[in-house]
Protein backbone atom coordinates (compact mmCIF):
# COMPACT_ATOMS: atom_id res chain seq x y z
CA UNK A 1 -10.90 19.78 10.53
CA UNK A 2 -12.30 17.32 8.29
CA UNK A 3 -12.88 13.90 10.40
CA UNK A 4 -11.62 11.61 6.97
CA UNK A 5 -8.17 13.14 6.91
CA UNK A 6 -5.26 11.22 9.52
CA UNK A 7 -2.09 12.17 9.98
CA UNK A 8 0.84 9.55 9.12
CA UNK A 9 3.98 10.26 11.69
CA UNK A 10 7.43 8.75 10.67
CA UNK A 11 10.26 8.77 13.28
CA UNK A 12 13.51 9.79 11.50
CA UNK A 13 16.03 10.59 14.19
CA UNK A 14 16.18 8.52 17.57
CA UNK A 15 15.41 9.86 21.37
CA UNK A 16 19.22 8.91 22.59
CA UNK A 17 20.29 12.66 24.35
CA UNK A 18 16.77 13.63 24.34
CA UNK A 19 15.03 15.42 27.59
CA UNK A 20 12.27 13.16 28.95
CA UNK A 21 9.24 14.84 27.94
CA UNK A 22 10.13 14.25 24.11
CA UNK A 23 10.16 11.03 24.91
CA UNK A 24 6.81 10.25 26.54
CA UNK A 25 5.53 12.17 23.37
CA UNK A 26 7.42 9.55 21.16
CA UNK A 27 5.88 7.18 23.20
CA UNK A 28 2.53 8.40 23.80
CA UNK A 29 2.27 8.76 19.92
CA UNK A 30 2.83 4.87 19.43
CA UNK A 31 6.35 5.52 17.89
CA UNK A 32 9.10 2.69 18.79
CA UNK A 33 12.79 4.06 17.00
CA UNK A 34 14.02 5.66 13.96
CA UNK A 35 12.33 4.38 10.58
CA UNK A 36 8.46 3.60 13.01
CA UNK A 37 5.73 5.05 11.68
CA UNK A 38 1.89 5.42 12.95
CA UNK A 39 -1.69 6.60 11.48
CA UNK A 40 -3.35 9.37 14.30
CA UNK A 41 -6.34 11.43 14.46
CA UNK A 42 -5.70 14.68 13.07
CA UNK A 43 -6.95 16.76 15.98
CA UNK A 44 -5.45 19.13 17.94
CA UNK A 45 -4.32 17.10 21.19
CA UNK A 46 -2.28 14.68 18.67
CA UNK A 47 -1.08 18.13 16.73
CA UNK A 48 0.25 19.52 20.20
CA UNK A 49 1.95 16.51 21.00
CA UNK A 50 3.51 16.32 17.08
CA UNK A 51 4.63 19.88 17.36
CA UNK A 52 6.68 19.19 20.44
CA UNK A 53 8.49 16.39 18.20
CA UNK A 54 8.62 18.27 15.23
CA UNK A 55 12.38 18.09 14.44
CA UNK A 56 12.16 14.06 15.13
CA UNK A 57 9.34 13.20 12.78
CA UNK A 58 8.05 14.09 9.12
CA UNK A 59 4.31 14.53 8.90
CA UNK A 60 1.86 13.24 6.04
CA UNK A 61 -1.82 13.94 5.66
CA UNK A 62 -3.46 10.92 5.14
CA UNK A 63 -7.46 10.53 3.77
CA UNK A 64 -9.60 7.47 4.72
CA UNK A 65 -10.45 5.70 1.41
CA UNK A 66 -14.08 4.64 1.69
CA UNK A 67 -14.89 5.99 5.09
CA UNK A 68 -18.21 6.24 4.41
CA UNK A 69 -18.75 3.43 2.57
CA UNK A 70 -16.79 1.32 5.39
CA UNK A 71 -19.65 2.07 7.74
CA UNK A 72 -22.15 0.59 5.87
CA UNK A 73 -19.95 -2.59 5.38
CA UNK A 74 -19.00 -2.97 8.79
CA UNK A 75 -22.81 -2.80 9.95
CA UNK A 76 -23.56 -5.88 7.34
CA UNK A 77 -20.62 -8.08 8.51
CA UNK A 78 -22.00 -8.03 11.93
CA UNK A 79 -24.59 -9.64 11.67
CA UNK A 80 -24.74 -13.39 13.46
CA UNK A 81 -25.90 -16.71 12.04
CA UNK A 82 -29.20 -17.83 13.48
CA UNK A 83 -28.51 -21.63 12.84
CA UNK A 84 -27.39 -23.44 15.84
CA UNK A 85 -25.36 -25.53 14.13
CA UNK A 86 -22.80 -22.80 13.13
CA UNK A 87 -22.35 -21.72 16.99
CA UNK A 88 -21.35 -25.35 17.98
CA UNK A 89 -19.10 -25.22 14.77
CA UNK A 90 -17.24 -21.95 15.64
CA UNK A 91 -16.48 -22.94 19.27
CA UNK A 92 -12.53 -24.26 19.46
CA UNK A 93 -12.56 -27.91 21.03
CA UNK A 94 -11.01 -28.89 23.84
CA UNK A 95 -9.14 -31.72 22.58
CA UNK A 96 -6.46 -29.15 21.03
CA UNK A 97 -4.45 -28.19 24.30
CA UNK A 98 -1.64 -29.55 25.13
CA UNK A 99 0.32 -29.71 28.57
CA UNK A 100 3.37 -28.28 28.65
């Protein structure tokens, strides 16, 4: 399978009657009630679990705009300031908590 394509699960019916094992799927797949919805990997432990679920959810294939180009961005943002003056600046101050 192609590692840029996701799978988009949306819940349409609720668990309420359902046997137990449906519902650890529902819940192992990040879904929370009717109308939820959640990105996965499209592999085949996540198409196991979907497939057990089947007549609960409606599947979507999903592509990663700009996965390759994300890398490259996400390499450049983490790069950290070599002034000392920025580190003292990005530390929170104490002086902000308050007792409760």
């Amino acid at each position: 399978m192609s590692a840029d394509v996701r799978l988009l699960v949306r819940q349409q019916k609720g668990m309420a009657g359902r046997p137990w094992t449906q519902r650890l799927v529902l819940k192992g797949l990040g879904l929370r009630g009717p109308g939820s919805e959640v990105v996965v990997g499209n592999d085949r432990a996540m198409r196991g679990m979907i497939r057990k679920v089947l007549h609960l959810v409606t599947v979507e294939e999903v592509g990663v705009p700009g996965a390759a180009a994300g890398d490259a961005k996400a390499t450049a943002s983490k790069s950290t300031p070599k002034s000392g003056a920025s580190k003292a600046a990005s530390k929170p101050s104490a002086a902000k908590k308050v007792k409760s």
